[in-house]
C-alpha atoms as a PDB file:
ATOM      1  CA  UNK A   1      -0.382  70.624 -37.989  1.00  0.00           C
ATOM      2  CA  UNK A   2       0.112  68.247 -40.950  1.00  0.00           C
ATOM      3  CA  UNK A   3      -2.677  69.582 -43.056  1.00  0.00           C
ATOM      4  CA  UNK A   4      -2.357  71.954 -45.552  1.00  0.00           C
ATOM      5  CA  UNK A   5      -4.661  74.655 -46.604  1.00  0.00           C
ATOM      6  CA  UNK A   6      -7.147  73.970 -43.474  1.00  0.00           C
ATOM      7  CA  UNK A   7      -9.179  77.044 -42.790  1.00  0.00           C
ATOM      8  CA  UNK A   8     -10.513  78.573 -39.563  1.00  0.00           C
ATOM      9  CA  UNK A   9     -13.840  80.206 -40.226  1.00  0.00           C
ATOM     10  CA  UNK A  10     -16.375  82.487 -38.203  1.00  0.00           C
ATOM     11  CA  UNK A  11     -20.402  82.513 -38.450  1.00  0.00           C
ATOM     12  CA  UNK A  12     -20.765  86.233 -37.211  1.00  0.00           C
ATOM     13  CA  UNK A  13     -24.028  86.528 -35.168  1.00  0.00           C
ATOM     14  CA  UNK A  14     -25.534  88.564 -37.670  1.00  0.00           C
ATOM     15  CA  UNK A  15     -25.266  86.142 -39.992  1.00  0.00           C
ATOM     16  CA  UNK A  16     -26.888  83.118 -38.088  1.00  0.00           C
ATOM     17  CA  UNK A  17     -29.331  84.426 -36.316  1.00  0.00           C
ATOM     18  CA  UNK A  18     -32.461  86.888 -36.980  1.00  0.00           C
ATOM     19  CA  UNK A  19     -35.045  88.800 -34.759  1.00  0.00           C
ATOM     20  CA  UNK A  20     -38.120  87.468 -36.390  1.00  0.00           C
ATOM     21  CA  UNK A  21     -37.199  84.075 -36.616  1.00  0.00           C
ATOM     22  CA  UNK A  22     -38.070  81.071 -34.736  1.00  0.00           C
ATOM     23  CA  UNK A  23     -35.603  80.931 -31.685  1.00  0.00           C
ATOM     24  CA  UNK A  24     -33.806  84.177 -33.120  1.00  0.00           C
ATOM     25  CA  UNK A  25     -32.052  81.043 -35.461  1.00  0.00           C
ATOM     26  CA  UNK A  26     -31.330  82.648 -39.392  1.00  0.00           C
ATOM     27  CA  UNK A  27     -32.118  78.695 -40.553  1.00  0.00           C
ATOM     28  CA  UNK A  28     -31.953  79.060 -44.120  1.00  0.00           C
ATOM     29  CA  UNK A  29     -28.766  81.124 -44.046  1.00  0.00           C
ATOM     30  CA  UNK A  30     -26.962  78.915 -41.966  1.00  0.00           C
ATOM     31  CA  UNK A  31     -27.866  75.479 -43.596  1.00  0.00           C
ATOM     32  CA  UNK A  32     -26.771  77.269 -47.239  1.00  0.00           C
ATOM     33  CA  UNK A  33     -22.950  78.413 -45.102  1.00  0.00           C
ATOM     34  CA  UNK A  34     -22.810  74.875 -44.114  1.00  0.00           C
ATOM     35  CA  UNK A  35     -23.643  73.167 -47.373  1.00  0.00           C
ATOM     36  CA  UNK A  36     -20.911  75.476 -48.788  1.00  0.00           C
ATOM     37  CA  UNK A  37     -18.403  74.801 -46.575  1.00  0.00           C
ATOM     38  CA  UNK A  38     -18.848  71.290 -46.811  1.00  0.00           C
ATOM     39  CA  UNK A  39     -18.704  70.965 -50.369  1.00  0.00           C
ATOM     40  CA  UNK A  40     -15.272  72.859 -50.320  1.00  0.00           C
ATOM     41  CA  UNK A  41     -14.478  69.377 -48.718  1.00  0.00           C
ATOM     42  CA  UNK A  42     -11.520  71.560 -46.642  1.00  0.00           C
ATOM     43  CA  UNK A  43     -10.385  70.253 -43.401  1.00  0.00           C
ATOM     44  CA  UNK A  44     -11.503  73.324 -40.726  1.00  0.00           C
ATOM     45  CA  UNK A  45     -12.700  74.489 -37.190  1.00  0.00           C
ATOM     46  CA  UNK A  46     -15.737  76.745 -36.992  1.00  0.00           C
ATOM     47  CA  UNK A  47     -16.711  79.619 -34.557  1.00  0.00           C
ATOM     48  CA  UNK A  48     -19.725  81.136 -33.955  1.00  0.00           C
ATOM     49  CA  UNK A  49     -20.970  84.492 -32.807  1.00  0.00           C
ATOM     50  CA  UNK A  50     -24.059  85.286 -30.492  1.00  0.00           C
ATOM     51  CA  UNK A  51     -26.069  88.087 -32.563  1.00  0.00           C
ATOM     52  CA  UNK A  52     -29.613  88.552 -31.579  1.00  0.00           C
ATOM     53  CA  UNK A  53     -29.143  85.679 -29.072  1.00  0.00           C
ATOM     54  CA  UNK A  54     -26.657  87.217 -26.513  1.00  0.00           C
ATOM     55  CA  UNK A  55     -26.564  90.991 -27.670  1.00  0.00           C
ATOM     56  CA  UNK A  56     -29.967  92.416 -26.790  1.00  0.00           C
ATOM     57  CA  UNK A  57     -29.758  91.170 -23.115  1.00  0.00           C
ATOM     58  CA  UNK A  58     -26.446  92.914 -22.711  1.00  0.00           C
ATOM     59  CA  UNK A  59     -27.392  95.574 -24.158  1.00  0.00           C
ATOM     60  CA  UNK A  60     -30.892  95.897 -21.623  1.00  0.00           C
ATOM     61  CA  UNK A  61     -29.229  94.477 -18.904  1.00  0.00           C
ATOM     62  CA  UNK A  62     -26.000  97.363 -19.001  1.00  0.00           C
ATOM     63  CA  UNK A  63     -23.088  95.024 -19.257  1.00  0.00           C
ATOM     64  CA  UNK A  64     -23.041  95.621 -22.771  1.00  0.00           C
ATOM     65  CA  UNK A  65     -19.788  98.133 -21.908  1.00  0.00           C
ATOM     66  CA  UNK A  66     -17.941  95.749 -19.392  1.00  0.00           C
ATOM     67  CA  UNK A  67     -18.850  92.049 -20.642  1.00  0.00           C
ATOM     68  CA  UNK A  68     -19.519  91.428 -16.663  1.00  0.00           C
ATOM     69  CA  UNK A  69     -22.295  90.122 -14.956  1.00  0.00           C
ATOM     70  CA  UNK A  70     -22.573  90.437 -11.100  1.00  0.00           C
ATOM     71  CA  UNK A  71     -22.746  87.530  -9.119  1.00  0.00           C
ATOM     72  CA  UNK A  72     -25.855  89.014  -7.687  1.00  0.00           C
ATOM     73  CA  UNK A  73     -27.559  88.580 -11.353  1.00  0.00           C
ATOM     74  CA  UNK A  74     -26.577  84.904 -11.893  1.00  0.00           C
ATOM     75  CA  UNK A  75     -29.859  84.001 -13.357  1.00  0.00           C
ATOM     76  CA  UNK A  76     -29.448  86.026 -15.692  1.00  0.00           C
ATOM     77  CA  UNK A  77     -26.121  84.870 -16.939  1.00  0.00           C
ATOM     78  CA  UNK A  78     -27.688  81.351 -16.640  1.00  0.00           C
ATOM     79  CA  UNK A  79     -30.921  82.529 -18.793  1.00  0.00           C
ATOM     80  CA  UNK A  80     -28.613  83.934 -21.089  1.00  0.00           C
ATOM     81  CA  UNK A  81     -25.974  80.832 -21.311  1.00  0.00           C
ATOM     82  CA  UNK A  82     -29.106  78.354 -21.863  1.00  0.00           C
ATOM     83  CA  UNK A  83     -30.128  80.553 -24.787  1.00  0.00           C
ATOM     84  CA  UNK A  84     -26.569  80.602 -26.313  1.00  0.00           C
ATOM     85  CA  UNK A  85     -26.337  76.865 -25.850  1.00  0.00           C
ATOM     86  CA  UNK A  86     -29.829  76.231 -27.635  1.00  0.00           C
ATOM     87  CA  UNK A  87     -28.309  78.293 -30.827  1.00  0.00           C
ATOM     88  CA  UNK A  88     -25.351  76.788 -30.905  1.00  0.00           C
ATOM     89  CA  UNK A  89     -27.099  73.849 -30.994  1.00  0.00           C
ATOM     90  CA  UNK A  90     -28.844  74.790 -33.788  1.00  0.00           C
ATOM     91  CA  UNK A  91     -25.458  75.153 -35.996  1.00  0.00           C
ATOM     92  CA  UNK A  92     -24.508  72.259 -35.045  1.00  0.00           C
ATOM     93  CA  UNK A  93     -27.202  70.760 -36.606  1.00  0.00           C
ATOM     94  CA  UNK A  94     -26.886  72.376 -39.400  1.00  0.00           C
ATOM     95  CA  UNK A  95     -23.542  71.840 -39.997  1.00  0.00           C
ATOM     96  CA  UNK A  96     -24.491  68.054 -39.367  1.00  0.00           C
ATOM     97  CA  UNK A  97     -27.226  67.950 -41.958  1.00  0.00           C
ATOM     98  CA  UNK A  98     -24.936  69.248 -44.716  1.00  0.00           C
ATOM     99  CA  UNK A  99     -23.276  65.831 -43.528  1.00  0.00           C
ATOM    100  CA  UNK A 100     -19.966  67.668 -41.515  1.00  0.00           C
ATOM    101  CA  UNK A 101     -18.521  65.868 -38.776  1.00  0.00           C
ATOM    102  CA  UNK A 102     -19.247  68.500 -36.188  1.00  0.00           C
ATOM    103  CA  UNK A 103     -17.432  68.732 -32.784  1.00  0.00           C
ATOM    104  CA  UNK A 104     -19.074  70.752 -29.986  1.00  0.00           C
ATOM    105  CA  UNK A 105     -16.402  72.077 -27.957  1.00  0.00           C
ATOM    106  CA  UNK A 106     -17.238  74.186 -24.597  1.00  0.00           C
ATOM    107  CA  UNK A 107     -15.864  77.114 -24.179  1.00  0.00           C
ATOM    108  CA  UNK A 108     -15.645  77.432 -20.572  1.00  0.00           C
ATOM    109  CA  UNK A 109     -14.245  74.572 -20.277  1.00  0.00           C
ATOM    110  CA  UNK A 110     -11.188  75.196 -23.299  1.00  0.00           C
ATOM    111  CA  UNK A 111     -10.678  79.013 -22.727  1.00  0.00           C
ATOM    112  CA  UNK A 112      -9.369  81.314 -19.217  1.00  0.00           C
ATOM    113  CA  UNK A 113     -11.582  84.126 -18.112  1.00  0.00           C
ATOM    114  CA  UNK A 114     -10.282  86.533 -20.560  1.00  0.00           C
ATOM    115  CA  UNK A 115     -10.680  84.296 -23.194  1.00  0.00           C
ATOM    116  CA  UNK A 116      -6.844  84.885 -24.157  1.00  0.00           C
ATOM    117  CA  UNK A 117      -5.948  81.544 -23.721  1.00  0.00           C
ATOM    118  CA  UNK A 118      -6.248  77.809 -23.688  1.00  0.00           C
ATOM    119  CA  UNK A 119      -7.047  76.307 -20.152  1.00  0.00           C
ATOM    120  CA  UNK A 120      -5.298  73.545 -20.680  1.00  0.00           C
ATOM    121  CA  UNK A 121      -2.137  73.370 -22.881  1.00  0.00           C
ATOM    122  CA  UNK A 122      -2.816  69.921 -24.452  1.00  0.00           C
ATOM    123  CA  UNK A 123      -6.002  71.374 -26.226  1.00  0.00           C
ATOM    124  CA  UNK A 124      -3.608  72.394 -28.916  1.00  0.00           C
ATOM    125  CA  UNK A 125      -2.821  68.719 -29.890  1.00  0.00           C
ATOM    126  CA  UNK A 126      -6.384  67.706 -29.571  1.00  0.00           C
ATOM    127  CA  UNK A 127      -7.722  70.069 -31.884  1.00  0.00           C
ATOM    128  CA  UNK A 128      -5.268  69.138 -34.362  1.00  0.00           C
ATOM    129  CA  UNK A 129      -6.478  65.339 -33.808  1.00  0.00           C
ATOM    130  CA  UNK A 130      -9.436  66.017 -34.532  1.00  0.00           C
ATOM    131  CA  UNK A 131      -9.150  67.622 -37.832  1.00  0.00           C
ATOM    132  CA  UNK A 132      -6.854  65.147 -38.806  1.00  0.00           C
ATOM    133  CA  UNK A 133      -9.547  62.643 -38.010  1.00  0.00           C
ATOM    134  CA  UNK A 134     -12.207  65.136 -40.330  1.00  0.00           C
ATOM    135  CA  UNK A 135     -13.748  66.086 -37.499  1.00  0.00           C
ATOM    136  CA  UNK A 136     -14.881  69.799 -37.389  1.00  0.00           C
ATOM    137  CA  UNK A 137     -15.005  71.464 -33.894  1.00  0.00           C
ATOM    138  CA  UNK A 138     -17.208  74.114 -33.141  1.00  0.00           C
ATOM    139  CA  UNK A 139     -16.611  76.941 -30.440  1.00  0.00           C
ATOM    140  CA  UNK A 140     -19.278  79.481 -29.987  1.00  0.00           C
ATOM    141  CA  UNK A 141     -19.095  82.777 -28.203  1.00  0.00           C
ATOM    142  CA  UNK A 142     -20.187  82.768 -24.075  1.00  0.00           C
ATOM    143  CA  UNK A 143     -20.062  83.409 -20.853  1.00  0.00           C
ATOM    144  CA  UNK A 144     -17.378  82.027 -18.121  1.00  0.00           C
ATOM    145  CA  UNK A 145     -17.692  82.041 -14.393  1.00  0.00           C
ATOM    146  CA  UNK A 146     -15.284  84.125 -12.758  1.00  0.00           C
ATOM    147  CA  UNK A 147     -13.394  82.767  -9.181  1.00  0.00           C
ATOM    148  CA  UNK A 148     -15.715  85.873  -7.455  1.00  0.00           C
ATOM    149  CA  UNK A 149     -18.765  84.089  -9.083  1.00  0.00           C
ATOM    150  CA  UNK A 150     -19.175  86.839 -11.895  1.00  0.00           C
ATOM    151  CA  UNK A 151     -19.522  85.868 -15.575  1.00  0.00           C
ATOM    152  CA  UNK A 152     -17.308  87.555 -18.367  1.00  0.00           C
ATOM    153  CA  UNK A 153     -18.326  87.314 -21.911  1.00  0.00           C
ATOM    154  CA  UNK A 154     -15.805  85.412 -23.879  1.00  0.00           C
ATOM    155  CA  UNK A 155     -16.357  86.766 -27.680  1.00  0.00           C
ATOM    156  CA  UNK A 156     -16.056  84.762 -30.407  1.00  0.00           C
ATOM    157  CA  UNK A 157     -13.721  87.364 -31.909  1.00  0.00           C
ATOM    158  CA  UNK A 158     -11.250  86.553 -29.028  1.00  0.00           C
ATOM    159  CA  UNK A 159     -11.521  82.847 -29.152  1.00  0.00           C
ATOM    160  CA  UNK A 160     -10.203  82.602 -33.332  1.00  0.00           C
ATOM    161  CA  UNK A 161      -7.397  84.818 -31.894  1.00  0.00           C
ATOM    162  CA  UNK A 162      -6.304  82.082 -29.854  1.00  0.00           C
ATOM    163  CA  UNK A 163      -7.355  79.387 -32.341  1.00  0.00           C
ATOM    164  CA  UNK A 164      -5.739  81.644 -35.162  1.00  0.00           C
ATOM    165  CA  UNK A 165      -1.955  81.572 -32.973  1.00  0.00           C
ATOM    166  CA  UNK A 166      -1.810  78.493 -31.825  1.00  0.00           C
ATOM    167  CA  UNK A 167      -2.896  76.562 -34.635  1.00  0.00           C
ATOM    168  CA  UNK A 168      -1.894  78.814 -37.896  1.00  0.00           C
ATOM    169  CA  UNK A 169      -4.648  77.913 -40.067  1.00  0.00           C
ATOM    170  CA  UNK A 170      -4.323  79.055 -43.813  1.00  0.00           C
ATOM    171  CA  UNK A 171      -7.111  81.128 -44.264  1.00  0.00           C
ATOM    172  CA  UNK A 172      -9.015  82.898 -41.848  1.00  0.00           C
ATOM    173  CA  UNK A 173     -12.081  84.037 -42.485  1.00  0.00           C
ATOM    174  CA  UNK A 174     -15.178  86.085 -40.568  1.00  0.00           C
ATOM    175  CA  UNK A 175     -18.440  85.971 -42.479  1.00  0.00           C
ATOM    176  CA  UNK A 176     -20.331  89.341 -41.217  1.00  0.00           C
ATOM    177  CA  UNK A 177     -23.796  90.976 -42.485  1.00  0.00           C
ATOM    178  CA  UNK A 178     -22.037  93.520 -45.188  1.00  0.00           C
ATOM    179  CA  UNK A 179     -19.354  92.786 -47.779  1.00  0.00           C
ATOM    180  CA  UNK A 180     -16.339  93.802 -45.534  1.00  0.00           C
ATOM    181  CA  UNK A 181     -14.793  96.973 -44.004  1.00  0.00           C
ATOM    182  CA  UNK A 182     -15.954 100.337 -45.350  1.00  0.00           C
ATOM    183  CA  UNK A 183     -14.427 103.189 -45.860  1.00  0.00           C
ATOM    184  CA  UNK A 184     -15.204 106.434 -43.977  1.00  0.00           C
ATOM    185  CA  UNK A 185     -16.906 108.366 -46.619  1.00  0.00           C
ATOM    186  CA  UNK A 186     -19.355 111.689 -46.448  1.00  0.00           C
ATOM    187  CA  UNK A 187     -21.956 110.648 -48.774  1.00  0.00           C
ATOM    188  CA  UNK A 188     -24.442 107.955 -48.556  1.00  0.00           C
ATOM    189  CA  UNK A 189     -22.317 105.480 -51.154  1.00  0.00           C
ATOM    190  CA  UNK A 190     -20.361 102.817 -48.986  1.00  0.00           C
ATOM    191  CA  UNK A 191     -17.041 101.896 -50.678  1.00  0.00           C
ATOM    192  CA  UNK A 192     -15.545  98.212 -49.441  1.00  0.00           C
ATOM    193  CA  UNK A 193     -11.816  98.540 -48.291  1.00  0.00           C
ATOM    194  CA  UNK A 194     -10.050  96.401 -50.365  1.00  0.00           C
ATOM    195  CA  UNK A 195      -7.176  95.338 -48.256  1.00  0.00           C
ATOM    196  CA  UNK A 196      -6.807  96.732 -44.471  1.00  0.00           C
ATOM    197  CA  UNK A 197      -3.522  97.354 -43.158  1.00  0.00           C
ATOM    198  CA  UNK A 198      -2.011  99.391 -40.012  1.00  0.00           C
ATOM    199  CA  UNK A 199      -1.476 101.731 -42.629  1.00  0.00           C
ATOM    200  CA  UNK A 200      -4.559 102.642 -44.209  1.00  0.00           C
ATOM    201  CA  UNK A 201      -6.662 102.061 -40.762  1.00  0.00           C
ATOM    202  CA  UNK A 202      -7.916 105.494 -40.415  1.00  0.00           C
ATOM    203  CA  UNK A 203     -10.013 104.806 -43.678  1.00  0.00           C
ATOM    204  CA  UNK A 204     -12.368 103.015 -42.129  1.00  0.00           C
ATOM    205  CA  UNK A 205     -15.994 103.665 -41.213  1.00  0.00           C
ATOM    206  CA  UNK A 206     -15.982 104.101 -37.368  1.00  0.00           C
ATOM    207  CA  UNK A 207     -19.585 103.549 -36.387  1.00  0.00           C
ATOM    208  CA  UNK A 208     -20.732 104.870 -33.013  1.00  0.00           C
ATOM    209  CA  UNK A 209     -23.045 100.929 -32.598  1.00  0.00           C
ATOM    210  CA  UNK A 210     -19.677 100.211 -32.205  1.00  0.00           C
ATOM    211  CA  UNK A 211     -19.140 101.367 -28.696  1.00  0.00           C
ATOM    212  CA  UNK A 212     -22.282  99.675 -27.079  1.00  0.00           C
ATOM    213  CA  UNK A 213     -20.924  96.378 -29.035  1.00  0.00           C
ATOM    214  CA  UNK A 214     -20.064  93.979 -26.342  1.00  0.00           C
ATOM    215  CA  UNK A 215     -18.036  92.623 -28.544  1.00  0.00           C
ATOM    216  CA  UNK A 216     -16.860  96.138 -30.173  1.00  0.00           C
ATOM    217  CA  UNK A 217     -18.842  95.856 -33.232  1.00  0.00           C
ATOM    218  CA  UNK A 218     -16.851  96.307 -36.664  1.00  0.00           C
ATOM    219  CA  UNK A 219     -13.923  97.954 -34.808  1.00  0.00           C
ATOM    220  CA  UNK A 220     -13.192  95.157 -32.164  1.00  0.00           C
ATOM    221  CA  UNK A 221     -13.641  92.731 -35.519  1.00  0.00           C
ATOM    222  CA  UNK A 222     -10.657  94.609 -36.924  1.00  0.00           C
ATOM    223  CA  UNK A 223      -8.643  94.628 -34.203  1.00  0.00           C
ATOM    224  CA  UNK A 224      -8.560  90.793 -33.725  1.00  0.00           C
ATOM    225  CA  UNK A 225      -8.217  90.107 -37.352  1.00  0.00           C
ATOM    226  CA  UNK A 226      -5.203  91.866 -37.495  1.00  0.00           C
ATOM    227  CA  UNK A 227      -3.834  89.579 -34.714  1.00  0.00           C
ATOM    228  CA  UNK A 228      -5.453  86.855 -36.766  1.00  0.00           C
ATOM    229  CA  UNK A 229      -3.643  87.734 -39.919  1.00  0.00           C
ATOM    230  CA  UNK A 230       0.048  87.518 -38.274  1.00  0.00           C
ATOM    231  CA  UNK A 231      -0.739  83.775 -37.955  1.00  0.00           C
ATOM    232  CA  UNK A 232      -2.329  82.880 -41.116  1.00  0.00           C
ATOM    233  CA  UNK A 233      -1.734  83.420 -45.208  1.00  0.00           C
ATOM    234  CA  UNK A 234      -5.217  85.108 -45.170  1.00  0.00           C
ATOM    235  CA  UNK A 235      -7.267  86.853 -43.306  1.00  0.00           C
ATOM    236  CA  UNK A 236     -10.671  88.441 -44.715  1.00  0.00           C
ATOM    237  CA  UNK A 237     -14.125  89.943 -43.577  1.00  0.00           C
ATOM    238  CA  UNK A 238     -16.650  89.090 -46.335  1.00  0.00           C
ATOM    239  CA  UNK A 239     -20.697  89.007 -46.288  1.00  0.00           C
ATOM    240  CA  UNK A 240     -21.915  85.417 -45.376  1.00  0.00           C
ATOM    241  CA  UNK A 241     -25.422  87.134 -46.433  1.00  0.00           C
ATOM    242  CA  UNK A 242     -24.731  86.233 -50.050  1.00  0.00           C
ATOM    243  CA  UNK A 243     -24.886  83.419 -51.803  1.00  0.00           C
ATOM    244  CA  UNK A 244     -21.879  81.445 -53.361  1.00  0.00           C
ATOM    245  CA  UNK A 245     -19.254  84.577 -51.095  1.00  0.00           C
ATOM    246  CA  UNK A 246     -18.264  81.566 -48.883  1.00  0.00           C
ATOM    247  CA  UNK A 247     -17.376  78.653 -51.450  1.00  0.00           C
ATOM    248  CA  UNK A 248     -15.817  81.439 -53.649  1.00  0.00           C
ATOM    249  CA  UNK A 249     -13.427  82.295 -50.802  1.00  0.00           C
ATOM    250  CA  UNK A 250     -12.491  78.608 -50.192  1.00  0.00           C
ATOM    251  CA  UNK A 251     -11.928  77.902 -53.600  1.00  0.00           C
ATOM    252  CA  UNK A 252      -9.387  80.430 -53.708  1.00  0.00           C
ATOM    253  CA  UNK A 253     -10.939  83.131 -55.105  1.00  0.00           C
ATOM    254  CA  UNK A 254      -9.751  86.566 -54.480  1.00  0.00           C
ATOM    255  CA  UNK A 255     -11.340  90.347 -54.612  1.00  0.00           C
ATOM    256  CA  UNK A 256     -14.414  89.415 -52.427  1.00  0.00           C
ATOM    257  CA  UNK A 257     -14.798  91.193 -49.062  1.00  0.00           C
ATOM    258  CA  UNK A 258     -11.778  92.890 -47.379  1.00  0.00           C
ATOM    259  CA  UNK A 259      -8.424  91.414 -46.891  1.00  0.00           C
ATOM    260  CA  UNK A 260      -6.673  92.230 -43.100  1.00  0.00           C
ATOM    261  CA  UNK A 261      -3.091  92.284 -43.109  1.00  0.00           C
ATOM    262  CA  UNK A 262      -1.211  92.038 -39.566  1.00  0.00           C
ATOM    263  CA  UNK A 263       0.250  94.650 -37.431  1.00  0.00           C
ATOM    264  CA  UNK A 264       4.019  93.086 -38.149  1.00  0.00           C
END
């Protein structure tokens, strides 16, 4: 890619949406991230997660552990993927309204059923034309139909892996619900992890919500951002709760949220 200091940013779900709100949609929160990010005025391509959209039904529904749904439940998965499509069409317009140039991209349709790759190896050069053109695209987390007629989840964690290696964007960055990765500490007072390596990765909180994640919670987050950060000059979890976190970051500013460094 030709452009310098682009940046490849994810809306967690627990930052864009919100249980009492209309359509589960966190409006306020999301139209303040997207007036941020587009007064950074930084080319980049955006991801989005599912939150209270796509993690309650697989958490009822008991494929919360596998990311699979049956063929013999495919209402459900299509219930669910009409939900996820009517949030992400909320970001989009959003992201639109703060006056960004957003690209809806499918993910079914760009990503295999693991969601560990491209479908089709021109996507690469696409992507890159489009952010050349100031276009932002916009993948969201989902479902894809299996050749057996099953759906798999494809996390949005999984999809900026791929985006992260392919692409190499400068910074990475996953906007979550608390100011990064905490430590694992005995009493009640939460200390942020200022930079997370291979080395220092027993220090973290491990948080039993983790394991009926279907997307692995904080500790799946980690894993992928360490892929992430092989690929990138940055790579941090900060709180897209707060206001001014996200233009801070993109400015260049350092010391906010916790900084992943890569397995190599």
């Amino acid at each position: 890619m030709n452009l310098t200091n682009w940046h490849l940013i994810k809306l967690g779900g627990s930052v864009i949406t919100h249980p009492d709100h209309a359509d589960k949609f966190y409006a306020t929160n999301v139209q303040r991230i997207a007036r941020e990010i587009a007064a950074a005025s930084k080319p980049c391509i955006l991801v989005h997660g599912t939150g209270h959209v796509g993690k309650p039904p697989a958490i009822e529904h008991g494929y919360a552990d596998t990311g699979i749904i049956p063929a013999s439940n495919t209402l459900l998965a299509v219930q669910v993927r009409l939900e996820l499509r009517r949030l992400h069409q909320h970001v989009l317009r959003a992201l639109l309204d703060a006056g960004m140039r957003a690209l809806p991209m499918d993910t079914a349709t760009c990503f295999n059923d693991e969601g560990s790759d491209f479908r089709q190896s021109d996507l690469k050069d696409s992507l890159k034309q489009a952010v050349e053109a100031g276009c932002v695209p916009v993948f969201h987390g989902d479902m894809v139909q299996l050749p057996d007629h099953r759906f798999a989840v494809v996390s949005s964690d999984a999809i900026m892996s791929v985006l992260a290696r392919y692409l190499k964007p400068h910074t990475t960055l996953l906007l979550t619900d608390v100011d990064g990765v905490y430590a694992d500490a005995v009493d009640q007072d939460r200390q942020v992890i200022d930079t997370l390596t291979p080395a220092n990765l027993q220090q973290m909180q491990q948080l039993a919500s983790d394991l009926h994640d279907v997307s692995g919670g904080m500790t799946g987050k980690v894993k992928h951002a360490m892929k992430m950060a092989a690929h990138c000059q940055r790579c941090i979890i900060a709180n897209g709760l707060v206001e001014g976190v996200v233009s801070r970051i993109l400015a260049g500013e350092t010391g906010l949220g916790t900084r992943v460094l890569s397995e190599n």
